[in-house]
PDB file of N, CA and C in Angstrom:
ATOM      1  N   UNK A   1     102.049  94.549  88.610  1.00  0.00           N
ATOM      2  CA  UNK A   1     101.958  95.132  89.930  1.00  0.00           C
ATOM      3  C   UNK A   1     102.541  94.175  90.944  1.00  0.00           C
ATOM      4  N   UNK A   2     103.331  94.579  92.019  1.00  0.00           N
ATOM      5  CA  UNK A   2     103.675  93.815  92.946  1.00  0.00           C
ATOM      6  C   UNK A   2     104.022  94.902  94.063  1.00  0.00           C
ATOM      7  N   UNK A   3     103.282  94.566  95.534  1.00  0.00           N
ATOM      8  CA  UNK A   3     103.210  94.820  97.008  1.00  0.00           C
ATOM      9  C   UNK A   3     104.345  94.528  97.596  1.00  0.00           C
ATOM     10  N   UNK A   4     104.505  95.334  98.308  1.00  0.00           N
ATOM     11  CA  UNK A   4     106.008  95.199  99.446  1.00  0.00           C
ATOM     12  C   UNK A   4     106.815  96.124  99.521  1.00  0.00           C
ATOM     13  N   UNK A   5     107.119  96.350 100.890  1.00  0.00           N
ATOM     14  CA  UNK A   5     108.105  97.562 101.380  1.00  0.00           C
ATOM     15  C   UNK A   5     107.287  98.654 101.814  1.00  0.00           C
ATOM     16  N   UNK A   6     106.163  98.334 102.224  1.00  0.00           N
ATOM     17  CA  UNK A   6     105.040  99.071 101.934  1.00  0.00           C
ATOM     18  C   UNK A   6     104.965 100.192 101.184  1.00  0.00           C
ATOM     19  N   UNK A   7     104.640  99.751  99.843  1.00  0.00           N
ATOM     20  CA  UNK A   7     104.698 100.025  99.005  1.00  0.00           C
ATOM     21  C   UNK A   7     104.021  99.330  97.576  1.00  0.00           C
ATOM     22  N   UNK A   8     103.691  99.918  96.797  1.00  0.00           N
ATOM     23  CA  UNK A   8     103.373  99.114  95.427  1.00  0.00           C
ATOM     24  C   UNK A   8     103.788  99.636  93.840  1.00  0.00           C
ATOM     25  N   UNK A   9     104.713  98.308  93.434  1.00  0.00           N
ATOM     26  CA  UNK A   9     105.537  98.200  92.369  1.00  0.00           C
ATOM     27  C   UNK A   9     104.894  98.826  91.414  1.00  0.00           C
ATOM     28  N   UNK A  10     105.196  99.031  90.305  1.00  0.00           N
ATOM     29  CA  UNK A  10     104.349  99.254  88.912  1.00  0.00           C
ATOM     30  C   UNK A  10     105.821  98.874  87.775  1.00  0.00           C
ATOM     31  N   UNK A  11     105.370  97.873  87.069  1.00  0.00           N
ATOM     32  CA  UNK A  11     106.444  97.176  86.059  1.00  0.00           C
ATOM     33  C   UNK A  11     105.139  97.371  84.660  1.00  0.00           C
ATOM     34  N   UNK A  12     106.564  97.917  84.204  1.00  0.00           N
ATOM     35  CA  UNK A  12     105.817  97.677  82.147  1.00  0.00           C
ATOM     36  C   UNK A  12     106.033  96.179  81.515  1.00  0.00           C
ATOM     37  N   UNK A  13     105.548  95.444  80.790  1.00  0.00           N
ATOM     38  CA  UNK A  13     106.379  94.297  79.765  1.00  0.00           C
ATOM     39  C   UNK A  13     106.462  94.930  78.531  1.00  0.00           C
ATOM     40  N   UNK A  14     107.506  94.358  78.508  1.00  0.00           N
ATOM     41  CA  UNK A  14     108.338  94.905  77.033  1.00  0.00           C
ATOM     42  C   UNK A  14     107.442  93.937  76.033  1.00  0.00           C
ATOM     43  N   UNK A  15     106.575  94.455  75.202  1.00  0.00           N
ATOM     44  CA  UNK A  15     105.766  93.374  74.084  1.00  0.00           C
ATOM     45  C   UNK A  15     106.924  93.113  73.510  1.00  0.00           C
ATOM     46  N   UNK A  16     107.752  93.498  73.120  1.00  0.00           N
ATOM     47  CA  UNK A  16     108.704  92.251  72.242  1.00  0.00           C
ATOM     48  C   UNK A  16     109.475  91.329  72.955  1.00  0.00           C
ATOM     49  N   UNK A  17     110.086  91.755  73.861  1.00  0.00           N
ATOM     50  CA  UNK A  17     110.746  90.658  75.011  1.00  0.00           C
ATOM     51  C   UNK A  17     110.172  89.698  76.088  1.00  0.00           C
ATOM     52  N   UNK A  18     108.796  90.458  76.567  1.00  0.00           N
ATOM     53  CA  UNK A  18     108.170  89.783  77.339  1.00  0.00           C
ATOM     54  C   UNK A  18     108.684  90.015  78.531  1.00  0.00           C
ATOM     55  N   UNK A  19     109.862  90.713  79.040  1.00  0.00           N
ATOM     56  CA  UNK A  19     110.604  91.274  80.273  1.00  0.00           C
ATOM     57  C   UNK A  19     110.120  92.441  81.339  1.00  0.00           C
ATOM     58  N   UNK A  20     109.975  92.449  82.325  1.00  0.00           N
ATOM     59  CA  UNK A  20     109.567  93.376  83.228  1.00  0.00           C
ATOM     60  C   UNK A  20     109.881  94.233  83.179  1.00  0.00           C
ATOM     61  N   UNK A  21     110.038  95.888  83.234  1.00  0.00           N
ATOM     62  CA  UNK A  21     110.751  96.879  83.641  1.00  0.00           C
ATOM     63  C   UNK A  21     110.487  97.715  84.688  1.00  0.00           C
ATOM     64  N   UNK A  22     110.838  97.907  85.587  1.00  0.00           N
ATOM     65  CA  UNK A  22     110.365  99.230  86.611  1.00  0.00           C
ATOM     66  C   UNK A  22     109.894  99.840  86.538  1.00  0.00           C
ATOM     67  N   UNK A  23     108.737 100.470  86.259  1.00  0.00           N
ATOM     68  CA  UNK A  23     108.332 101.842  86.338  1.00  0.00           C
ATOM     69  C   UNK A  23     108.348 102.698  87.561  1.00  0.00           C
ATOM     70  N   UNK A  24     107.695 102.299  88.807  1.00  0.00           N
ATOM     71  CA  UNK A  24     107.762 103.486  89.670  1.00  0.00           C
ATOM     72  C   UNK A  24     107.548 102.782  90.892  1.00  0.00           C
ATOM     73  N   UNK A  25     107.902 103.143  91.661  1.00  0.00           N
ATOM     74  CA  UNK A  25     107.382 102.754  93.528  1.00  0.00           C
ATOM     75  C   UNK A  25     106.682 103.332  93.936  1.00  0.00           C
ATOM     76  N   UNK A  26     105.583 103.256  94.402  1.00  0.00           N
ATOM     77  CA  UNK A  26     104.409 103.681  94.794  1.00  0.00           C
ATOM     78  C   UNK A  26     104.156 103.685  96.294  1.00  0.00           C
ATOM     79  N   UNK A  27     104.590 104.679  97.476  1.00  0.00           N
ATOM     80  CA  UNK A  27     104.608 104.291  98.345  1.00  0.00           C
ATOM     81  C   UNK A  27     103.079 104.770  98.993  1.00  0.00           C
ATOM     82  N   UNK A  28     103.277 103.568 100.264  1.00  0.00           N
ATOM     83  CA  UNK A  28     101.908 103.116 100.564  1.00  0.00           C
ATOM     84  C   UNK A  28     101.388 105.196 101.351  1.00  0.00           C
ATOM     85  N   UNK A  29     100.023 105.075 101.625  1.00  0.00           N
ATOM     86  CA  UNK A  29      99.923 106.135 102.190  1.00  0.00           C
ATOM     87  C   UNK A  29      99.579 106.498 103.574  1.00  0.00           C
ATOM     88  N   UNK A  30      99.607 105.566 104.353  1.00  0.00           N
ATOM     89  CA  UNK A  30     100.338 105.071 105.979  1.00  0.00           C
ATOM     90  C   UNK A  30     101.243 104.889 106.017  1.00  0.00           C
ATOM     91  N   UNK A  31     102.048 105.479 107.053  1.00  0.00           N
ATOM     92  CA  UNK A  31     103.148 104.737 107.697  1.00  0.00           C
ATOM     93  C   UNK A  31     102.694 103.557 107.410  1.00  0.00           C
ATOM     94  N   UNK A  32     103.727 102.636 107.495  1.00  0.00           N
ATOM     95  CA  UNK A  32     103.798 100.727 107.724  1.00  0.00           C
ATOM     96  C   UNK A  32     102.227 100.187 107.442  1.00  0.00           C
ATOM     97  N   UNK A  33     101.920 100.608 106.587  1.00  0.00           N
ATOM     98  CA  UNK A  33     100.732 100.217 105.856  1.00  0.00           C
ATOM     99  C   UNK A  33     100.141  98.764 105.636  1.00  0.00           C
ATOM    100  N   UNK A  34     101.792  98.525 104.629  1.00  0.00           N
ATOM    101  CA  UNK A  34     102.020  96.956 104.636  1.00  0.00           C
ATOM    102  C   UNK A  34     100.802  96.704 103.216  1.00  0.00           C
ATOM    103  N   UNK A  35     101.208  97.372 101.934  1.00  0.00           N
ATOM    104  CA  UNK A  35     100.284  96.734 101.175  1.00  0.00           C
ATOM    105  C   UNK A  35     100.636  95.235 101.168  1.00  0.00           C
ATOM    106  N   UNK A  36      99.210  94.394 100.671  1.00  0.00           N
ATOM    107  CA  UNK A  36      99.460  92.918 100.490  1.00  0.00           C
ATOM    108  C   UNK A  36      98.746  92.268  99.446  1.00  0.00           C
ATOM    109  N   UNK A  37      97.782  93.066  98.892  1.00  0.00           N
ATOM    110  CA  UNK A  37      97.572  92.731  97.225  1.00  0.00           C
ATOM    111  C   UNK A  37      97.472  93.801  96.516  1.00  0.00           C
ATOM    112  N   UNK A  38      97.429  93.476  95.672  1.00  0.00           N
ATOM    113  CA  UNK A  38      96.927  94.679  94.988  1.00  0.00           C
ATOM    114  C   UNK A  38      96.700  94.395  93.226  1.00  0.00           C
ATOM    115  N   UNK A  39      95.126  94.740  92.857  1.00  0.00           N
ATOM    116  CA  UNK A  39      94.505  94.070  92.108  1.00  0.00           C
ATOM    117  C   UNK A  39      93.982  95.352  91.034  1.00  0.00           C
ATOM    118  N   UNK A  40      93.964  95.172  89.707  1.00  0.00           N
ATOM    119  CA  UNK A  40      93.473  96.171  88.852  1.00  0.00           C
ATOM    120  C   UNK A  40      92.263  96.113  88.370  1.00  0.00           C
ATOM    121  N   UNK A  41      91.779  97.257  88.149  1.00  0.00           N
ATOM    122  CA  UNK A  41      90.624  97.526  87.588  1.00  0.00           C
ATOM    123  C   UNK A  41      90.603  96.927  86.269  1.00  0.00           C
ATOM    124  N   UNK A  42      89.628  96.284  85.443  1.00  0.00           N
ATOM    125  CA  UNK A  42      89.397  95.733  84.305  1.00  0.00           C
ATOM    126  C   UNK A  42      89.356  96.746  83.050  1.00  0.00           C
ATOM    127  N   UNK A  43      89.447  98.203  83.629  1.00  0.00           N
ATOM    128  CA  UNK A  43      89.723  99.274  83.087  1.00  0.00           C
ATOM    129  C   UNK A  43      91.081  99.550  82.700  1.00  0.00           C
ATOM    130  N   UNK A  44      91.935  99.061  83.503  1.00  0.00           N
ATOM    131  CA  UNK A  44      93.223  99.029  83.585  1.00  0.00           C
ATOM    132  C   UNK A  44      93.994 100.060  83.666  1.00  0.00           C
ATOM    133  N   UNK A  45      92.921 101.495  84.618  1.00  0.00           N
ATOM    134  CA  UNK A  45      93.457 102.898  85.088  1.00  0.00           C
ATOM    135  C   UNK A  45      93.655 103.056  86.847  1.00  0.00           C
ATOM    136  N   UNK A  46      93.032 101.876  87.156  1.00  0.00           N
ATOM    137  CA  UNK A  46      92.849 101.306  88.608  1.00  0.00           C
ATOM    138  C   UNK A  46      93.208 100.612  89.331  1.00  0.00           C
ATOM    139  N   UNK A  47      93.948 100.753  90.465  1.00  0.00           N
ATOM    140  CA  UNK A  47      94.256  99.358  91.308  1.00  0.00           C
ATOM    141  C   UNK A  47      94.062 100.203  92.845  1.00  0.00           C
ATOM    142  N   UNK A  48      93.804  98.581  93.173  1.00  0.00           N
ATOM    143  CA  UNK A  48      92.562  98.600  94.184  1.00  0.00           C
ATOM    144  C   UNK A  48      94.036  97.851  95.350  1.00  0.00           C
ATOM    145  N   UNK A  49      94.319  98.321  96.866  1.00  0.00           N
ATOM    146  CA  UNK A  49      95.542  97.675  97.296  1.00  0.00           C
ATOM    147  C   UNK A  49      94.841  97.409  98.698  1.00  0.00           C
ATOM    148  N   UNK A  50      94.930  96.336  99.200  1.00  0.00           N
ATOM    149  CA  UNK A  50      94.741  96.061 100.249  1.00  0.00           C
ATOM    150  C   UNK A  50      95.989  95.641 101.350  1.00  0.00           C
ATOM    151  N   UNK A  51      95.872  96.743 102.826  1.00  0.00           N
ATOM    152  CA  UNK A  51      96.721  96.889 103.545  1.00  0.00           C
ATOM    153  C   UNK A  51      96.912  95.936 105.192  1.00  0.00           C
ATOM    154  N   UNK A  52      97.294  95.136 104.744  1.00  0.00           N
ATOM    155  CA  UNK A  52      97.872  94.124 105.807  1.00  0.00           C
ATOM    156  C   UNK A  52      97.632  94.579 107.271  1.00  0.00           C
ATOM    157  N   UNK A  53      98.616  96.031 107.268  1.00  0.00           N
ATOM    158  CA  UNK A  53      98.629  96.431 108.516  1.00  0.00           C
ATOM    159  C   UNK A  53      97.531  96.963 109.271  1.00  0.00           C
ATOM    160  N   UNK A  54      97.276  98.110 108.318  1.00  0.00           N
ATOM    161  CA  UNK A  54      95.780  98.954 108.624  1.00  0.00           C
ATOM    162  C   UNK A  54      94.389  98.799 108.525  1.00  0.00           C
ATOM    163  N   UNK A  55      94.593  97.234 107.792  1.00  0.00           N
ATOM    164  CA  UNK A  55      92.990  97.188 107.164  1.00  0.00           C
ATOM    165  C   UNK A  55      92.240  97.919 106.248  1.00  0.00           C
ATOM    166  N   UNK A  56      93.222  98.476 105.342  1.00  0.00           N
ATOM    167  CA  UNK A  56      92.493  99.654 104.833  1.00  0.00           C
ATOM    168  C   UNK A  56      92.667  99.270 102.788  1.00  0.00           C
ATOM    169  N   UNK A  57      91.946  99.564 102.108  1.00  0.00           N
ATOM    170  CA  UNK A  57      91.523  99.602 101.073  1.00  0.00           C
ATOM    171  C   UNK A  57      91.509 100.672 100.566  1.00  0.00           C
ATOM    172  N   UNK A  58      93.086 100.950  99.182  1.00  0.00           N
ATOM    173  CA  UNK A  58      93.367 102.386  98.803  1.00  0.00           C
ATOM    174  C   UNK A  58      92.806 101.703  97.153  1.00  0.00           C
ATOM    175  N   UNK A  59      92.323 102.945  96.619  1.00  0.00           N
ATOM    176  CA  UNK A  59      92.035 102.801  95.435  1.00  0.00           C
ATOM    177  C   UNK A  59      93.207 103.844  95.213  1.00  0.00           C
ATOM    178  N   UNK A  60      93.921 103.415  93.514  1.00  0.00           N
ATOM    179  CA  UNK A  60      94.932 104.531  93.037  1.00  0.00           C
ATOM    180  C   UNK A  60      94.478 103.910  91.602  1.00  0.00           C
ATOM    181  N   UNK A  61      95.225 105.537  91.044  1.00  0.00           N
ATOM    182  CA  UNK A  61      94.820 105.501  89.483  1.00  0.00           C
ATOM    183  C   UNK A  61      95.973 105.769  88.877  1.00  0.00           C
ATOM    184  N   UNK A  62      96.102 105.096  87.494  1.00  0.00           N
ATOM    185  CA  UNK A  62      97.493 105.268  86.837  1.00  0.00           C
ATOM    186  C   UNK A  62      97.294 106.466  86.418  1.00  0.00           C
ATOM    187  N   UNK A  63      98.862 107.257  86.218  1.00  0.00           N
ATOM    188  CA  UNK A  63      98.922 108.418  85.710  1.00  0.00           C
ATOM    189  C   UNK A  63      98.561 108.731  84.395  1.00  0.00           C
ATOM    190  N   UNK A  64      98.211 109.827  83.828  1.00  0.00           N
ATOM    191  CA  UNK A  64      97.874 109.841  82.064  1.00  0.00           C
ATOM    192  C   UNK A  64      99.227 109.062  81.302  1.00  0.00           C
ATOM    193  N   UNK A  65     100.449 109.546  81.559  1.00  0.00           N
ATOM    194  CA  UNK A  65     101.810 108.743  81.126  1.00  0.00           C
ATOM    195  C   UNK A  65     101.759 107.668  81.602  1.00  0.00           C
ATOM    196  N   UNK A  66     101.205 106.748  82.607  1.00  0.00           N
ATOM    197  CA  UNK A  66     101.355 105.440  82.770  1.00  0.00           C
ATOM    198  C   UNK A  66     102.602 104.785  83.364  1.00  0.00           C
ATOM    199  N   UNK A  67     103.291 105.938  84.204  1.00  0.00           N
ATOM    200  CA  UNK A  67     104.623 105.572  84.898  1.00  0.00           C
ATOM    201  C   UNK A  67     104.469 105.947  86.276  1.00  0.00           C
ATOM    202  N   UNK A  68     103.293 105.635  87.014  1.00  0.00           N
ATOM    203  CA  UNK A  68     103.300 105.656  88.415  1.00  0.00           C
ATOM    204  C   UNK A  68     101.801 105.777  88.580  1.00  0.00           C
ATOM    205  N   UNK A  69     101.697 105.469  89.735  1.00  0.00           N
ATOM    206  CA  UNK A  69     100.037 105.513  90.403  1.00  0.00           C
ATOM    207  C   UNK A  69      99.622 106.770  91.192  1.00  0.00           C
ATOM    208  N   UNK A  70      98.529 107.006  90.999  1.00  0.00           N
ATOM    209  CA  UNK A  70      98.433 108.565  91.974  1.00  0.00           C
ATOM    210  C   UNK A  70      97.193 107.985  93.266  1.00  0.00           C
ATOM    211  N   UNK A  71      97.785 108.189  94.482  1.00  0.00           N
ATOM    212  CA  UNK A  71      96.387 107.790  95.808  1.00  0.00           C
ATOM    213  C   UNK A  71      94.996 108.628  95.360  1.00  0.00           C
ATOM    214  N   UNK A  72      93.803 107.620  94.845  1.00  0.00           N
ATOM    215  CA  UNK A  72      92.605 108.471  95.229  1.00  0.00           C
ATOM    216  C   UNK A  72      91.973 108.496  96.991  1.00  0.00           C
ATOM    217  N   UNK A  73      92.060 107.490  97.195  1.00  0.00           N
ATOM    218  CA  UNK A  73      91.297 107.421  98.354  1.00  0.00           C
ATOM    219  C   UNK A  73      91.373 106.215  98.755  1.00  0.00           C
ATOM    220  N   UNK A  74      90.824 106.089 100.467  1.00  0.00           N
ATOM    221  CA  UNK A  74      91.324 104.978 101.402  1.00  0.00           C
ATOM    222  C   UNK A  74      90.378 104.817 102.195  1.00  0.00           C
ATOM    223  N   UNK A  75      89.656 103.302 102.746  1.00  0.00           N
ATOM    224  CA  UNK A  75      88.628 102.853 103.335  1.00  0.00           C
ATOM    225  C   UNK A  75      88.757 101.912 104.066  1.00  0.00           C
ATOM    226  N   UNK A  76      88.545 102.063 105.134  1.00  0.00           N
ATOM    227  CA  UNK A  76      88.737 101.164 106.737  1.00  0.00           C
ATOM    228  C   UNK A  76      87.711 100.019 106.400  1.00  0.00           C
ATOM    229  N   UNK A  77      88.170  98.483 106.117  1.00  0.00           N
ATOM    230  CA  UNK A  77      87.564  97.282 105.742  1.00  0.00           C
ATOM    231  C   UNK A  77      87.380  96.829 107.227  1.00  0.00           C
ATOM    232  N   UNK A  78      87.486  97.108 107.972  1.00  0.00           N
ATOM    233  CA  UNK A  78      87.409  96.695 109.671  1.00  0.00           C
ATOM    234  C   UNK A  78      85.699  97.110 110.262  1.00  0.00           C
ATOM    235  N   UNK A  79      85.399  96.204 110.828  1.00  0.00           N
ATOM    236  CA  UNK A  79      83.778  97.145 111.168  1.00  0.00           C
ATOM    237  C   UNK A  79      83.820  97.969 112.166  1.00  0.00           C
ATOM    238  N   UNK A  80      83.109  99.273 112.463  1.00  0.00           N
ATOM    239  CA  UNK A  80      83.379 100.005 113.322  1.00  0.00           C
ATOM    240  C   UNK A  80      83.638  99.496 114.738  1.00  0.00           C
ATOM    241  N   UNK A  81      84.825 100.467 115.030  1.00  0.00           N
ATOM    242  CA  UNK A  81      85.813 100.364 116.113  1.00  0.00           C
ATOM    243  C   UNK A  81      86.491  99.022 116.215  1.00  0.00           C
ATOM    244  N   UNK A  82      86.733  98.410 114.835  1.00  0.00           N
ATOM    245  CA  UNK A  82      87.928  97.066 115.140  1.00  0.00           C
ATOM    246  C   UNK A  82      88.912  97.469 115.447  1.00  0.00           C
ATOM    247  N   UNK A  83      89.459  96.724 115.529  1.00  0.00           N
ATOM    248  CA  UNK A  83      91.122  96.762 115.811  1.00  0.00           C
ATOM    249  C   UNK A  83      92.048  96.451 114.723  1.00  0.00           C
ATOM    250  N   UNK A  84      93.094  97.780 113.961  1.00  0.00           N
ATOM    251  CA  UNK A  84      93.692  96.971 113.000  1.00  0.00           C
ATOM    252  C   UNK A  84      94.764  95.626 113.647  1.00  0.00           C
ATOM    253  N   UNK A  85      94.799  95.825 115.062  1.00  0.00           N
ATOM    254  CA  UNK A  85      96.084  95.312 115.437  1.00  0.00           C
ATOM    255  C   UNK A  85      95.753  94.004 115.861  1.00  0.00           C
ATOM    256  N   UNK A  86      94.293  93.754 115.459  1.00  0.00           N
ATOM    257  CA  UNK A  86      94.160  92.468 115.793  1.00  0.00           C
ATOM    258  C   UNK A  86      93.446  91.465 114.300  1.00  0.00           C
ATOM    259  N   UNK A  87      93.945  92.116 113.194  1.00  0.00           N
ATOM    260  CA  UNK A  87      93.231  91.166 111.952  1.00  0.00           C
ATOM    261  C   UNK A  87      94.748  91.564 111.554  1.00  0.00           C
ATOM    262  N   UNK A  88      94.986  90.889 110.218  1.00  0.00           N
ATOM    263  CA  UNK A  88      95.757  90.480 109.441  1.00  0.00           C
ATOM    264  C   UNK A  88      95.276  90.355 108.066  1.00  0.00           C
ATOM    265  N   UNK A  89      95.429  91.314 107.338  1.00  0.00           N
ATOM    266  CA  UNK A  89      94.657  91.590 105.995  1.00  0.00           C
ATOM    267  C   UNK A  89      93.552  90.951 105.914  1.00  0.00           C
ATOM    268  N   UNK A  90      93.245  90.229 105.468  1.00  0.00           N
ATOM    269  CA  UNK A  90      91.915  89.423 105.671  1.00  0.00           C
ATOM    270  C   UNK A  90      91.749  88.265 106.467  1.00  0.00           C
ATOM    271  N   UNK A  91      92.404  88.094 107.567  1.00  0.00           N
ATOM    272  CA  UNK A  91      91.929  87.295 108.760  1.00  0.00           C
ATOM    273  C   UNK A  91      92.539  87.851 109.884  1.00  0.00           C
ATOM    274  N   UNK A  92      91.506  87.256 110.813  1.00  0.00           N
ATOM    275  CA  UNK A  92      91.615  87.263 112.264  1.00  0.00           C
ATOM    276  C   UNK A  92      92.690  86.488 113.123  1.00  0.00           C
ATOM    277  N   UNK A  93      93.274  87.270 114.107  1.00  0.00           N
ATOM    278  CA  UNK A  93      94.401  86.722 115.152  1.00  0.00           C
ATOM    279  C   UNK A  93      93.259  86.175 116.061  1.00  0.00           C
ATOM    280  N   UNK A  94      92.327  86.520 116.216  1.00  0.00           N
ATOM    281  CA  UNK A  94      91.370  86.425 117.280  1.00  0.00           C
ATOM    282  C   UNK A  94      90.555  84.636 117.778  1.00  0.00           C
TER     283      UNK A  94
END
């Protein structure tokens, strides 16, 4: 998995080569979202993306084929009535 463009990567490794391949672009589900991690479930049907811009926390699930992520749902990590425009994924401008 790798964040950016707001957006999030999804790469296969080739078990015999050990080489990356593309699978799919996953775009974020805000405008300028700005994913900036994005971490998998120990299940490994899950990744959990946290958004730079918005403050927001999307859970997505890999597809049954395993060549792209599908959005379940999205949660404002900001405490009521923050400001996304004043944190920075997990810290404060303030």
């Amino acid at each position: 998995l790798y964040s950016g463009r707001n957006c999030v990567w999804l790469y296969h490794v080739d078990k015999e080569t050990g080489l990356l391949k593309e699978s799919s672009k996953n775009i974020a589900k805000r405008e300028h979202d700005g994913p900036r991690h994005a971490w998998p479930h120990p299940n490994g049907k899950i990744v959990y993306s946290l958004q730079e811009h918005s403050s927001y926390v999307d859970v997505l699930e890999l597809t049954e084929d395993g060549q792209r992520l599908e959005w379940l749902e999205g949660v404002d990590i900001l405490p009521e009535g923050g400001d996304c425009h004043l944190f920075w994924a997990d810290g404060a401008f303030q």
